[in-house]
C-alpha atoms as a PDB file:
ATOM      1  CA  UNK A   1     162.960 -78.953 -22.124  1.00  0.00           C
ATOM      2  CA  UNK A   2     166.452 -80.816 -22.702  1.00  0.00           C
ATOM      3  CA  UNK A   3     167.558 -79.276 -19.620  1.00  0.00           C
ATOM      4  CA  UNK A   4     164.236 -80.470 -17.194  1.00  0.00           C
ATOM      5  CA  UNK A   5     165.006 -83.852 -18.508  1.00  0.00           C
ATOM      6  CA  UNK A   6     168.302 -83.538 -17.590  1.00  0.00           C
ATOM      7  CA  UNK A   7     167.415 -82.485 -14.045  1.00  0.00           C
ATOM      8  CA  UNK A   8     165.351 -85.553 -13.706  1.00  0.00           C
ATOM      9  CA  UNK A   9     167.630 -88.168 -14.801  1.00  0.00           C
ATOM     10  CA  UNK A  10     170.013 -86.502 -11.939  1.00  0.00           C
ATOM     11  CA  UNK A  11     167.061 -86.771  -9.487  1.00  0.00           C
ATOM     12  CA  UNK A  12     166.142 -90.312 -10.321  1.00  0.00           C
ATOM     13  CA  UNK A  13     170.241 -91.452 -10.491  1.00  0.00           C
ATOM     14  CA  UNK A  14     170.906 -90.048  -7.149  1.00  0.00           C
ATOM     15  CA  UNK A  15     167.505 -90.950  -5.333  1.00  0.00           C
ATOM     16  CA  UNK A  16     168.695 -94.903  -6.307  1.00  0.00           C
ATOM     17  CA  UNK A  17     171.988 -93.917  -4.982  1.00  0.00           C
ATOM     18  CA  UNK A  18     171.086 -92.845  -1.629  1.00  0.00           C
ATOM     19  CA  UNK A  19     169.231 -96.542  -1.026  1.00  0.00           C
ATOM     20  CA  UNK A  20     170.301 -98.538   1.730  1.00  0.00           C
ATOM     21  CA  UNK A  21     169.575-102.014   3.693  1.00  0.00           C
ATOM     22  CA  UNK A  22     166.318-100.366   5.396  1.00  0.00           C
ATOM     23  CA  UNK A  23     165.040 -98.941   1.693  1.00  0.00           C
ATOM     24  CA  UNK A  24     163.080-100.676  -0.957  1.00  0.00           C
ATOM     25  CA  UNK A  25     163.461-100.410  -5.048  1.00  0.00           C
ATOM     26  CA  UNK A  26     160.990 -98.345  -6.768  1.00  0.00           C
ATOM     27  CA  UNK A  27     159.842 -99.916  -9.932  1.00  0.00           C
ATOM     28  CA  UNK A  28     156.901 -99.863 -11.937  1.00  0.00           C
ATOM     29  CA  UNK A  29     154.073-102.162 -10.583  1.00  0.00           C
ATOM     30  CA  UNK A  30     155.329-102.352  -7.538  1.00  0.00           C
ATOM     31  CA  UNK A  31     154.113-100.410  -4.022  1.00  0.00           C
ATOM     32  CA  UNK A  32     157.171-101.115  -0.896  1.00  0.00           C
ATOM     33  CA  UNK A  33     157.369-104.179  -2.533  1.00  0.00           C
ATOM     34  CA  UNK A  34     153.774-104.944  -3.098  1.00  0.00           C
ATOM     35  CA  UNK A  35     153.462-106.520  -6.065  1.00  0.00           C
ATOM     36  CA  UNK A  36     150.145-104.836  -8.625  1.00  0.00           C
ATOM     37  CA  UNK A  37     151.524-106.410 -11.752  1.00  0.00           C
ATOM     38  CA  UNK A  38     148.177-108.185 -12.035  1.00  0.00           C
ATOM     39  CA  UNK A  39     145.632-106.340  -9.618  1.00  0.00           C
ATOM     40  CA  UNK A  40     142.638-106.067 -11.009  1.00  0.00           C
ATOM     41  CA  UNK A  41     141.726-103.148  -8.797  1.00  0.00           C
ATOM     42  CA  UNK A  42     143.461-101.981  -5.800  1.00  0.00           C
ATOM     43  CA  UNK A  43     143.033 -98.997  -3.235  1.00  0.00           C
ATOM     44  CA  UNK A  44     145.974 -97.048  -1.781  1.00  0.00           C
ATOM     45  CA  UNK A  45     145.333 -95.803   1.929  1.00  0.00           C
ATOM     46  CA  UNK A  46     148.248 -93.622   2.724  1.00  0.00           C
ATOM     47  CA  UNK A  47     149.365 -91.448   5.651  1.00  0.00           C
ATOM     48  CA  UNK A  48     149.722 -87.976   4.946  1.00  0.00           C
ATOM     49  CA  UNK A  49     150.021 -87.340   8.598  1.00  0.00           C
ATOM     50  CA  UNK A  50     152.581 -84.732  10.430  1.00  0.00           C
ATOM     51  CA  UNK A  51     154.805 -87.466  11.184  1.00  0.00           C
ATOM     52  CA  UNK A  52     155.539 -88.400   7.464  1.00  0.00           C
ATOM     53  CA  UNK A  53     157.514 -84.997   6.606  1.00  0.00           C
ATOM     54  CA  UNK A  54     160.342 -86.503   8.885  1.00  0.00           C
ATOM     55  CA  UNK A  55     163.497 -88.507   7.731  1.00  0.00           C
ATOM     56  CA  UNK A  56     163.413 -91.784   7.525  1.00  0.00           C
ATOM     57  CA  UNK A  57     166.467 -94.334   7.025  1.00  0.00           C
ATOM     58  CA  UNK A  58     169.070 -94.566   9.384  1.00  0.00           C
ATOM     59  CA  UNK A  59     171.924 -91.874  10.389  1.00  0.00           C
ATOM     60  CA  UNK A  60     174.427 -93.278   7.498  1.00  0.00           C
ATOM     61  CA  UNK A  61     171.932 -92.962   4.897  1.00  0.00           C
ATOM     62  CA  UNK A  62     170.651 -89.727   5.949  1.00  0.00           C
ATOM     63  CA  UNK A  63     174.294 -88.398   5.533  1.00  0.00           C
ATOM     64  CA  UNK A  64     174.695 -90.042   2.474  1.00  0.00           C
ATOM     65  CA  UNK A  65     171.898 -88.530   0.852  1.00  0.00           C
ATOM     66  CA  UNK A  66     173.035 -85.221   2.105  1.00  0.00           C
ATOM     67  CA  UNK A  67     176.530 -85.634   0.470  1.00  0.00           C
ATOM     68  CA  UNK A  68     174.212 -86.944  -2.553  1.00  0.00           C
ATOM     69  CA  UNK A  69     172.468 -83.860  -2.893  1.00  0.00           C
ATOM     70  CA  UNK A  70     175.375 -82.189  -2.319  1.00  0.00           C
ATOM     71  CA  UNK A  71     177.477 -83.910  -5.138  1.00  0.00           C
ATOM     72  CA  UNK A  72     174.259 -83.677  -7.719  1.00  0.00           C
ATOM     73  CA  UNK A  73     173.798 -79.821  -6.881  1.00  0.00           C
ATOM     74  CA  UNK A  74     177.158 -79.178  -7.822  1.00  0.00           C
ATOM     75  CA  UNK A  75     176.441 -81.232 -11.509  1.00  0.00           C
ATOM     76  CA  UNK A  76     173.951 -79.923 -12.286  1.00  0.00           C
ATOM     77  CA  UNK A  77     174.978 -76.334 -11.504  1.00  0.00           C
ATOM     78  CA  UNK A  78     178.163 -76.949 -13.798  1.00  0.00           C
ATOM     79  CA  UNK A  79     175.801 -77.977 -16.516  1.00  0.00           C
ATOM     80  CA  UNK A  80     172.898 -76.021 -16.315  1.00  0.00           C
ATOM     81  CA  UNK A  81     173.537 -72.991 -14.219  1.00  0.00           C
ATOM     82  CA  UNK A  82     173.539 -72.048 -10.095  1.00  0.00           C
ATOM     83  CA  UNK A  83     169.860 -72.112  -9.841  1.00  0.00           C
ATOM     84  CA  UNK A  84     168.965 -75.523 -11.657  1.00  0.00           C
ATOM     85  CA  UNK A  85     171.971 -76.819  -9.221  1.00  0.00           C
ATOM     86  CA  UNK A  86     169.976 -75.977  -6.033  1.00  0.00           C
ATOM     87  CA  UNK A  87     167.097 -76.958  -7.211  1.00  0.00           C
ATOM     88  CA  UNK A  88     168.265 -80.440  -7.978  1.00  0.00           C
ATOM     89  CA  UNK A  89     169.988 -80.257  -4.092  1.00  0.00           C
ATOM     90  CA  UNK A  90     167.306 -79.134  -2.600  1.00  0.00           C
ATOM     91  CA  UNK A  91     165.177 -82.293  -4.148  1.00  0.00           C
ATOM     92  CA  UNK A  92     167.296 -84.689  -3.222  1.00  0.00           C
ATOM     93  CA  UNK A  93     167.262 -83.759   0.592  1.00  0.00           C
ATOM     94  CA  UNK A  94     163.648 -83.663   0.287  1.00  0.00           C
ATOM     95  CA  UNK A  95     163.703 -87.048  -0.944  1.00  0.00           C
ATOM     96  CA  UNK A  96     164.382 -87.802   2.991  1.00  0.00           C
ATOM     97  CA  UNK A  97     160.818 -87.722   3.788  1.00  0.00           C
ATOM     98  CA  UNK A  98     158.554 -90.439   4.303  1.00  0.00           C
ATOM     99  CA  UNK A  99     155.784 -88.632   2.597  1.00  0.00           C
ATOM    100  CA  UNK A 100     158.339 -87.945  -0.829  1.00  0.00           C
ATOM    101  CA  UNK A 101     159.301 -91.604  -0.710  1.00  0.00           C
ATOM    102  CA  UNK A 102     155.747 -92.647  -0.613  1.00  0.00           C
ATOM    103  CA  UNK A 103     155.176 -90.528  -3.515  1.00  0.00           C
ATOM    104  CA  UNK A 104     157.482 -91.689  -5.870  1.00  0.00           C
ATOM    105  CA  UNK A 105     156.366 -95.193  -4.875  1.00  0.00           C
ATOM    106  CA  UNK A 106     152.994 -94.913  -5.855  1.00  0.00           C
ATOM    107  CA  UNK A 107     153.545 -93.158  -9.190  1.00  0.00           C
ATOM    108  CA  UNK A 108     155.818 -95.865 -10.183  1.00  0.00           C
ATOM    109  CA  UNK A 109     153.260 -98.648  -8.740  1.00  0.00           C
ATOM    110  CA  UNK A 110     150.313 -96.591 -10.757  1.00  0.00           C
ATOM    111  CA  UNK A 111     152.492 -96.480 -14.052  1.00  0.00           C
ATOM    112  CA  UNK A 112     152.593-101.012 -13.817  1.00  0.00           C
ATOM    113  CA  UNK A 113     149.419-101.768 -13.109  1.00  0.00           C
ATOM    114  CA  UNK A 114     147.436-104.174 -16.220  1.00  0.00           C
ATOM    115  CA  UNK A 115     145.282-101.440 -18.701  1.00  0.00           C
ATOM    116  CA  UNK A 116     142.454-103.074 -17.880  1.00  0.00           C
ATOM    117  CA  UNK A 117     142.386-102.549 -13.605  1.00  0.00           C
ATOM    118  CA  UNK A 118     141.335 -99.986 -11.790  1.00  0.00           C
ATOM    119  CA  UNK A 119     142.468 -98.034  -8.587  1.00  0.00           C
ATOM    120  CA  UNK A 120     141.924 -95.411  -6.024  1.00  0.00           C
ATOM    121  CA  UNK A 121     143.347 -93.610  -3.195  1.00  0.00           C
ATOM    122  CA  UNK A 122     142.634 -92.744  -0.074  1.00  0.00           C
ATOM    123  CA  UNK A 123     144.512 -90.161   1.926  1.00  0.00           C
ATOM    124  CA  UNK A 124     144.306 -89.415   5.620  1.00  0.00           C
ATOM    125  CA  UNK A 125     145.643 -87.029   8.200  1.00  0.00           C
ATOM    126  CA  UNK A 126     143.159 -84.990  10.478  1.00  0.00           C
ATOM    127  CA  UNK A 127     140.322 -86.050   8.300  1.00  0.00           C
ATOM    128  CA  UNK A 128     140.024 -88.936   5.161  1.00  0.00           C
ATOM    129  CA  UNK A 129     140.091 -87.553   1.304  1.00  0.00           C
ATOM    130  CA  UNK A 130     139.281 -90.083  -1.366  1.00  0.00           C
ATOM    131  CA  UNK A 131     140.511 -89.900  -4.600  1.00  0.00           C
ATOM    132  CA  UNK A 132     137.410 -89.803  -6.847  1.00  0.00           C
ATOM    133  CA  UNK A 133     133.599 -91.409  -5.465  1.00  0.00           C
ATOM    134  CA  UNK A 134     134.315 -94.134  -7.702  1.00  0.00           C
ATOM    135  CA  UNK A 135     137.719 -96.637  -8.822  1.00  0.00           C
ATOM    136  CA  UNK A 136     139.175 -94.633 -11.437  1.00  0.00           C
ATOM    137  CA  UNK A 137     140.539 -96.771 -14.771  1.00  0.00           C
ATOM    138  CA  UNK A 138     143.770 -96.805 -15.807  1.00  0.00           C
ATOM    139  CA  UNK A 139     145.010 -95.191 -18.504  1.00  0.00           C
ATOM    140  CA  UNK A 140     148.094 -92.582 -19.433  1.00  0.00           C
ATOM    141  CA  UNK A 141     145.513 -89.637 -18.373  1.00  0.00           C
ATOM    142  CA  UNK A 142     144.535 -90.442 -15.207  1.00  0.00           C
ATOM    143  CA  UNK A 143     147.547 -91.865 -14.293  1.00  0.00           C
ATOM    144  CA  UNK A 144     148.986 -88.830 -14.976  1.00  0.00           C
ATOM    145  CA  UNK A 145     146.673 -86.559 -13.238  1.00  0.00           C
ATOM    146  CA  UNK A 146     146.873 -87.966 -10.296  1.00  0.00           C
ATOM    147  CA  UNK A 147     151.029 -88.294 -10.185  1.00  0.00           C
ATOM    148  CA  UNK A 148     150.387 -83.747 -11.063  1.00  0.00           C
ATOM    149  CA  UNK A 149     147.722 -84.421  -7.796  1.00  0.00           C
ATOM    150  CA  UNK A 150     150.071 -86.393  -5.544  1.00  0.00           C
ATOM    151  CA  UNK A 151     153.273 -84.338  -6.286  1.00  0.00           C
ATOM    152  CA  UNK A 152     151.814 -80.819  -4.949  1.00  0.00           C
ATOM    153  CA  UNK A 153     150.734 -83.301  -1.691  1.00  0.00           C
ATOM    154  CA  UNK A 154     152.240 -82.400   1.869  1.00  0.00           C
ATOM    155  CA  UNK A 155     152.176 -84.024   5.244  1.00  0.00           C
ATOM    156  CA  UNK A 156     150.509 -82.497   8.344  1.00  0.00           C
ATOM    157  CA  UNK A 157     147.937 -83.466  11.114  1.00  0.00           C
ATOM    158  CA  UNK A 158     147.228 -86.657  13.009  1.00  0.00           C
ATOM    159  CA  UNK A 159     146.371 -89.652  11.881  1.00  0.00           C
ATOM    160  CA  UNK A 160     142.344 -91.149  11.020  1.00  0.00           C
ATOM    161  CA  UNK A 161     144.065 -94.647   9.916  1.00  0.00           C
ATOM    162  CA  UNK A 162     140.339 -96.336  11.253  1.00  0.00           C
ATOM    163  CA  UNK A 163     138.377 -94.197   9.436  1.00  0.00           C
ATOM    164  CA  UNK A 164     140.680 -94.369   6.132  1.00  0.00           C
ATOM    165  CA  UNK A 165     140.584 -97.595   6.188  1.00  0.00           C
ATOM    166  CA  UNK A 166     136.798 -98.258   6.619  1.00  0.00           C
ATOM    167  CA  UNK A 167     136.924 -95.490   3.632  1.00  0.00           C
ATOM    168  CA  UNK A 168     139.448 -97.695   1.723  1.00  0.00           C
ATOM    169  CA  UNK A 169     137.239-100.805   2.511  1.00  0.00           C
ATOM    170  CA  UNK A 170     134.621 -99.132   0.441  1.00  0.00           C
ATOM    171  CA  UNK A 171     135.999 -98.086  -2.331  1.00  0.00           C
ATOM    172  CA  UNK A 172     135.096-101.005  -4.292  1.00  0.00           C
ATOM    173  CA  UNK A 173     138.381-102.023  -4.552  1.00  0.00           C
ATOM    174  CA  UNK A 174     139.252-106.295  -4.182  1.00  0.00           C
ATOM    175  CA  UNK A 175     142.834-105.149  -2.929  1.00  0.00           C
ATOM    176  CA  UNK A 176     143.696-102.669  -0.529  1.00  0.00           C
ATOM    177  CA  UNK A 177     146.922-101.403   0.818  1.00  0.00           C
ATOM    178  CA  UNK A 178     147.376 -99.316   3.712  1.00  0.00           C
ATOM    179  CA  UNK A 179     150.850 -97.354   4.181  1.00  0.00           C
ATOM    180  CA  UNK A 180     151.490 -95.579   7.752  1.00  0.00           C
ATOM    181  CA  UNK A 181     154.353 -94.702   9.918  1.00  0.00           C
ATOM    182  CA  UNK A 182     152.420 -94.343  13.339  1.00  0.00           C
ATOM    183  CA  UNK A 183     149.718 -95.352  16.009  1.00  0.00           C
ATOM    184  CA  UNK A 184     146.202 -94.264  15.142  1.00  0.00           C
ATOM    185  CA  UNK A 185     144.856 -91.467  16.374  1.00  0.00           C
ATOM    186  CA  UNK A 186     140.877 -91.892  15.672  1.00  0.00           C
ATOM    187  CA  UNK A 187     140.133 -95.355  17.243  1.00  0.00           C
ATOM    188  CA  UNK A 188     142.643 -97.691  18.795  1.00  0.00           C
ATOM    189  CA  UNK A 189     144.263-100.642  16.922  1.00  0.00           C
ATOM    190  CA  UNK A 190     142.234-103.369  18.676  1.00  0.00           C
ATOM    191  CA  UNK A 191     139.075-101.891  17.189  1.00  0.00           C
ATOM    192  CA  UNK A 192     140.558-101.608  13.737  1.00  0.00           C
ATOM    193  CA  UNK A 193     141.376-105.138  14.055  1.00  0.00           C
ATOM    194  CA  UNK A 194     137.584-105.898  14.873  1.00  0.00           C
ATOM    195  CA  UNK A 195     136.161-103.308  12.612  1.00  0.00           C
ATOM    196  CA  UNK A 196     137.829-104.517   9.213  1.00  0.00           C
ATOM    197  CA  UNK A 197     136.620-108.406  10.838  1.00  0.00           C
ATOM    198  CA  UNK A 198     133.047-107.239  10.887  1.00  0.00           C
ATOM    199  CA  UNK A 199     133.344-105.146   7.402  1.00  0.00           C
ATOM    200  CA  UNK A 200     135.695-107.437   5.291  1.00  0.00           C
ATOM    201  CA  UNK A 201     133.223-110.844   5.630  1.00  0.00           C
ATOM    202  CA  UNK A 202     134.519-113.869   4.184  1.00  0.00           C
ATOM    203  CA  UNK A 203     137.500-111.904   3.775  1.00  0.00           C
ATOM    204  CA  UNK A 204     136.388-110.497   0.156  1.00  0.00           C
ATOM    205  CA  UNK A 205     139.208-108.118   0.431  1.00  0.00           C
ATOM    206  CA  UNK A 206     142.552-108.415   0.352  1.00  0.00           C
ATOM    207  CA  UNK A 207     144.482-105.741   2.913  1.00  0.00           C
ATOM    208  CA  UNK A 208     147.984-105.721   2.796  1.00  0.00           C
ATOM    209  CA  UNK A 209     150.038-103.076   4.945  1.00  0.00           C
ATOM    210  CA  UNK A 210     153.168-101.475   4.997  1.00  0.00           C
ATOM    211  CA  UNK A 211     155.061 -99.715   7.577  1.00  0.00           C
ATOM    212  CA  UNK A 212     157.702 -97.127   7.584  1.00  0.00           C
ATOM    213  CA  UNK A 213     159.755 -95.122   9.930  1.00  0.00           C
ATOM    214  CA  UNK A 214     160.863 -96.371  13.474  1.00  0.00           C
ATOM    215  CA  UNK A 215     157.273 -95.119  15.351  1.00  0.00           C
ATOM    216  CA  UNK A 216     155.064 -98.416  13.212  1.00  0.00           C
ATOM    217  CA  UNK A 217     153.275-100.528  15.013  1.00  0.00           C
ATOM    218  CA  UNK A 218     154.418-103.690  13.920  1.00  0.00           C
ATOM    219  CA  UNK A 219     152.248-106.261  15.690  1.00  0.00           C
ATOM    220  CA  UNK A 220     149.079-104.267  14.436  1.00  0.00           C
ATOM    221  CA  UNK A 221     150.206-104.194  10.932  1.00  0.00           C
ATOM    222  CA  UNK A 222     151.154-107.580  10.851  1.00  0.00           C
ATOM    223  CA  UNK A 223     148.027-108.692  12.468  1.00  0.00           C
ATOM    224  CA  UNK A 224     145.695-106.673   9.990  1.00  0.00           C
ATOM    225  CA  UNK A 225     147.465-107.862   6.906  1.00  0.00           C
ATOM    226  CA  UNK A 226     147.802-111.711   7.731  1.00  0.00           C
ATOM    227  CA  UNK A 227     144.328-111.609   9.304  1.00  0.00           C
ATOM    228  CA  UNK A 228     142.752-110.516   5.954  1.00  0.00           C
ATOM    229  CA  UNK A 229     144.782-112.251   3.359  1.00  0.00           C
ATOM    230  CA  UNK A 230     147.342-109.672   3.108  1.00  0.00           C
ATOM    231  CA  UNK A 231     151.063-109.493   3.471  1.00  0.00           C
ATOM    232  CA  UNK A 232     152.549-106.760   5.990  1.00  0.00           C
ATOM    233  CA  UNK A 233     155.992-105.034   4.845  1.00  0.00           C
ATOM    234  CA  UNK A 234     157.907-102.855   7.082  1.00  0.00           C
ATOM    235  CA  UNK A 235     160.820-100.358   6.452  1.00  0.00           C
ATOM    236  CA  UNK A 236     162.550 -97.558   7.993  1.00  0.00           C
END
Protein backbone atom coordinates (compact mmCIF):
# COMPACT_ATOMS: atom_id res chain seq x y z
CA UNK A 1 0.00 0.00 0.00
CA UNK A 2 2.80 2.61 1.15
CA UNK A 3 4.35 2.07 -2.07
CA UNK A 4 0.87 2.74 -4.47
CA UNK A 5 0.61 5.88 -2.52
CA UNK A 6 3.87 6.68 -3.24
CA UNK A 7 3.38 6.13 -6.97
CA UNK A 8 0.53 8.50 -6.90
CA UNK A 9 1.95 11.39 -5.19
CA UNK A 10 4.75 11.03 -8.13
CA UNK A 11 1.89 10.94 -10.70
CA UNK A 12 -0.02 13.85 -9.30
CA UNK A 13 3.57 16.03 -8.64
CA UNK A 14 4.67 15.54 -12.13
CA UNK A 15 1.18 15.80 -13.98
CA UNK A 16 1.17 19.66 -12.23
CA UNK A 17 4.63 19.90 -13.48
CA UNK A 18 4.13 19.29 -17.02
CA UNK A 19 1.30 22.37 -17.08
CA UNK A 20 1.79 25.08 -19.35
CA UNK A 21 0.13 28.53 -20.69
CA UNK A 22 -2.49 26.40 -22.89
CA UNK A 23 -3.36 23.99 -19.61
CA UNK A 24 -5.78 24.56 -16.83
CA UNK A 25 -5.40 23.63 -12.84
CA UNK A 26 -7.20 20.66 -11.70
CA UNK A 27 -8.80 21.21 -8.39
CA UNK A 28 -11.64 19.95 -6.64
CA UNK A 29 -14.99 21.59 -7.75
CA UNK A 30 -13.79 22.71 -10.62
CA UNK A 31 -14.34 21.22 -14.50
CA UNK A 32 -11.56 23.34 -17.23
CA UNK A 33 -12.28 25.96 -15.05
CA UNK A 34 -15.95 25.57 -14.61
CA UNK A 35 -16.75 26.39 -11.44
CA UNK A 36 -19.48 23.39 -9.47
CA UNK A 37 -18.66 24.65 -6.02
CA UNK A 38 -22.38 25.34 -5.66
CA UNK A 39 -24.25 23.36 -8.54
CA UNK A 40 -27.06 22.00 -7.44
CA UNK A 41 -27.07 19.43 -10.20
CA UNK A 42 -25.02 19.39 -13.23
CA UNK A 43 -24.54 16.96 -16.31
CA UNK A 44 -21.14 16.23 -17.88
CA UNK A 45 -21.33 15.59 -21.79
CA UNK A 46 -17.90 14.51 -22.76
CA UNK A 47 -16.16 13.34 -25.95
CA UNK A 48 -14.84 10.03 -25.86
CA UNK A 49 -14.31 10.22 -29.53
CA UNK A 50 -11.08 8.84 -31.62
CA UNK A 51 -9.72 12.18 -31.71
CA UNK A 52 -9.35 12.54 -27.84
CA UNK A 53 -6.49 9.72 -27.48
CA UNK A 54 -4.18 12.37 -29.24
CA UNK A 55 -1.75 14.91 -27.52
CA UNK A 56 -2.77 17.93 -26.74
CA UNK A 57 -0.59 21.08 -25.57
CA UNK A 58 1.88 22.48 -27.66
CA UNK A 59 5.40 20.94 -28.93
CA UNK A 60 7.35 22.39 -25.66
CA UNK A 61 5.01 20.90 -23.35
CA UNK A 62 4.72 17.70 -25.05
CA UNK A 63 8.59 17.39 -24.63
CA UNK A 64 8.45 18.45 -21.30
CA UNK A 65 6.18 15.94 -20.18
CA UNK A 66 8.24 13.39 -21.93
CA UNK A 67 11.44 14.43 -20.00
CA UNK A 68 8.80 14.43 -16.96
CA UNK A 69 8.01 10.98 -17.31
CA UNK A 70 11.28 10.33 -17.97
CA UNK A 71 12.75 11.99 -14.75
CA UNK A 72 9.70 10.37 -12.48
CA UNK A 73 10.37 6.78 -14.03
CA UNK A 74 13.76 6.93 -12.99
CA UNK A 75 12.43 7.95 -9.05
CA UNK A 76 10.41 5.87 -8.70
CA UNK A 77 12.43 2.93 -10.05
CA UNK A 78 15.27 3.96 -7.46
CA UNK A 79 12.67 3.74 -4.77
CA UNK A 80 10.45 1.13 -5.53
CA UNK A 81 11.97 -1.14 -8.09
CA UNK A 82 12.30 -1.23 -12.30
CA UNK A 83 8.77 -2.14 -12.80
CA UNK A 84 6.90 0.47 -10.47
CA UNK A 85 9.45 2.99 -12.41
CA UNK A 86 7.83 2.26 -15.83
CA UNK A 87 4.77 2.16 -14.70
CA UNK A 88 4.88 5.61 -13.24
CA UNK A 89 6.64 6.67 -16.96
CA UNK A 90 4.42 5.15 -18.81
CA UNK A 91 1.45 7.23 -16.88
CA UNK A 92 2.81 10.26 -17.20
CA UNK A 93 3.10 10.11 -21.11
CA UNK A 94 -0.34 8.95 -21.09
CA UNK A 95 -1.27 11.92 -19.26
CA UNK A 96 -0.78 13.57 -22.94
CA UNK A 97 -4.15 12.66 -23.99
CA UNK A 98 -7.09 14.69 -24.16
CA UNK A 99 -9.26 11.89 -23.01
CA UNK A 100 -6.67 11.29 -19.59
CA UNK A 101 -6.79 15.02 -18.98
CA UNK A 102 -10.49 15.03 -19.14
CA UNK A 103 -10.48 12.32 -16.71
CA UNK A 104 -8.64 13.60 -14.03
CA UNK A 105 -10.70 16.78 -14.45
CA UNK A 106 -13.86 15.38 -13.78
CA UNK A 107 -12.89 13.24 -10.79
CA UNK A 108 -11.50 16.23 -9.16
CA UNK A 109 -14.73 18.41 -10.25
CA UNK A 110 -16.99 15.27 -8.85
CA UNK A 111 -14.92 15.13 -5.49
CA UNK A 112 -16.12 19.47 -4.89
CA UNK A 113 -19.37 19.44 -5.67
CA UNK A 114 -22.01 20.55 -2.33
CA UNK A 115 -23.33 16.90 -0.54
CA UNK A 116 -26.49 17.80 -1.25
CA UNK A 117 -26.34 18.12 -5.54
CA UNK A 118 -26.58 15.76 -7.86
CA UNK A 119 -24.89 14.86 -11.27
CA UNK A 120 -24.61 12.74 -14.30
CA UNK A 121 -22.69 11.99 -17.30
CA UNK A 122 -23.07 11.58 -20.57
CA UNK A 123 -20.50 10.06 -22.87
CA UNK A 124 -20.43 10.01 -26.64
CA UNK A 125 -18.42 8.64 -29.51
CA UNK A 126 -20.18 6.47 -32.29
CA UNK A 127 -23.24 6.25 -30.16
CA UNK A 128 -24.40 8.28 -26.58
CA UNK A 129 -24.00 6.25 -23.04
CA UNK A 130 -25.54 7.89 -20.02
CA UNK A 131 -24.36 7.43 -16.79
CA UNK A 132 -27.34 6.05 -14.82
CA UNK A 133 -31.43 6.76 -16.16
CA UNK A 134 -31.56 9.09 -13.42
CA UNK A 135 -29.04 12.18 -11.63
CA UNK A 136 -27.11 10.19 -9.33
CA UNK A 137 -26.47 11.94 -5.57
CA UNK A 138 -23.40 12.67 -4.32
CA UNK A 139 -21.79 10.98 -1.88
CA UNK A 140 -18.11 9.20 -1.22
CA UNK A 141 -19.72 5.92 -2.98
CA UNK A 142 -20.83 7.02 -6.01
CA UNK A 143 -18.34 9.37 -6.43
CA UNK A 144 -16.10 6.78 -6.21
CA UNK A 145 -17.64 4.34 -8.49
CA UNK A 146 -17.81 6.29 -11.11
CA UNK A 147 -13.92 7.77 -10.86
CA UNK A 148 -13.24 3.15 -10.87
CA UNK A 149 -15.94 3.67 -14.14
CA UNK A 150 -14.22 6.62 -15.83
CA UNK A 151 -10.57 5.43 -15.25
CA UNK A 152 -10.94 1.97 -17.30
CA UNK A 153 -12.63 4.64 -20.12
CA UNK A 154 -10.88 4.89 -23.67
CA UNK A 155 -11.35 7.06 -26.69
CA UNK A 156 -12.46 5.76 -30.13
CA UNK A 157 -15.16 6.49 -32.85
CA UNK A 158 -16.72 9.66 -34.18
CA UNK A 159 -18.42 12.02 -32.59
CA UNK A 160 -22.72 12.14 -31.76
CA UNK A 161 -22.09 15.70 -29.93
CA UNK A 162 -26.12 16.51 -31.19
CA UNK A 163 -27.42 13.60 -29.94
CA UNK A 164 -25.31 13.76 -26.50
CA UNK A 165 -26.33 16.78 -25.98
CA UNK A 166 -30.14 16.43 -26.55
CA UNK A 167 -29.27 13.29 -24.11
CA UNK A 168 -27.52 15.69 -21.66
CA UNK A 169 -30.51 18.16 -22.03
CA UNK A 170 -32.57 15.45 -20.48
CA UNK A 171 -31.00 14.32 -17.86
CA UNK A 172 -32.73 16.43 -15.47
CA UNK A 173 -29.88 18.26 -14.80
CA UNK A 174 -30.26 22.59 -14.33
CA UNK A 175 -26.49 22.75 -15.51
CA UNK A 176 -24.91 21.12 -18.26
CA UNK A 177 -21.44 21.09 -19.58
CA UNK A 178 -20.36 19.81 -22.76
CA UNK A 179 -16.46 19.02 -23.33
CA UNK A 180 -15.28 18.22 -27.11
CA UNK A 181 -12.25 18.61 -29.19
CA UNK A 182 -13.95 18.40 -32.75
CA UNK A 183 -16.78 19.11 -35.38
CA UNK A 184 -19.85 16.94 -34.97
CA UNK A 185 -20.32 14.17 -36.78
CA UNK A 186 -24.26 13.33 -36.29
CA UNK A 187 -25.94 16.68 -37.26
CA UNK A 188 -24.18 19.88 -38.19
CA UNK A 189 -23.51 22.74 -35.70
CA UNK A 190 -26.21 25.09 -37.07
CA UNK A 191 -28.83 22.53 -36.10
CA UNK A 192 -27.38 22.01 -32.66
CA UNK A 193 -27.61 25.62 -32.28
CA UNK A 194 -31.45 25.43 -33.21
CA UNK A 195 -32.10 22.16 -31.56
CA UNK A 196 -30.90 23.11 -27.89
CA UNK A 197 -33.15 26.75 -28.87
CA UNK A 198 -36.24 24.66 -29.38
CA UNK A 199 -35.41 22.10 -26.32
CA UNK A 200 -33.85 24.50 -23.67
CA UNK A 201 -37.19 27.09 -23.56
CA UNK A 202 -36.84 30.01 -21.50
CA UNK A 203 -33.43 28.92 -21.25
CA UNK A 204 -34.14 26.58 -18.03
CA UNK A 205 -30.76 25.18 -18.53
CA UNK A 206 -27.64 26.38 -18.16
CA UNK A 207 -24.98 24.90 -21.02
CA UNK A 208 -21.62 25.83 -20.66
CA UNK A 209 -18.87 24.33 -23.11
CA UNK A 210 -15.41 23.70 -23.23
CA UNK A 211 -13.05 23.07 -25.94
CA UNK A 212 -9.78 21.38 -26.23
CA UNK A 213 -7.20 20.51 -28.75
CA UNK A 214 -6.44 22.68 -31.92
CA UNK A 215 -9.49 20.87 -34.24
CA UNK A 216 -12.58 22.94 -31.70
CA UNK A 217 -14.87 24.78 -33.22
CA UNK A 218 -14.70 27.86 -31.49
CA UNK A 219 -17.49 30.02 -32.92
CA UNK A 220 -19.97 27.02 -32.27
CA UNK A 221 -18.93 26.58 -28.77
CA UNK A 222 -18.99 30.02 -28.01
CA UNK A 223 -22.28 30.51 -29.61
CA UNK A 224 -23.98 27.48 -27.71
CA UNK A 225 -22.67 28.49 -24.35
CA UNK A 226 -23.44 32.37 -24.44
CA UNK A 227 -26.71 31.61 -26.24
CA UNK A 228 -27.96 29.49 -23.26
CA UNK A 229 -26.56 31.19 -20.26
CA UNK A 230 -23.37 29.43 -20.30
CA UNK A 231 -19.75 30.37 -20.43
CA UNK A 232 -17.50 28.70 -23.29
CA UNK A 233 -13.73 27.81 -22.24
CA UNK A 234 -11.23 26.72 -24.69
CA UNK A 235 -7.73 25.06 -24.32
CA UNK A 236 -5.25 23.21 -26.21
Amino acid sequence: MRKYLLMLALLGSLATGCSGHATVRVQPGFFFGHDVRKAKSVAYVLDLSGSMSEQSGSVVEQVGTGAAAKAGGSLAGGLLGHSAGQAVEDRVKKLQQKVEKVKLHLIASLNGLPPTSQFNVVLFSDGVQKLSPVMVMVNPGTVGLVSAFVAKLEAGGSTSLGTAINVGLHTGGNQVIVLTDGIPTDISPQEIINMVARENVGHAIRVSTVGVGHDQDFSFLRDLAVQNGGVFMSYD
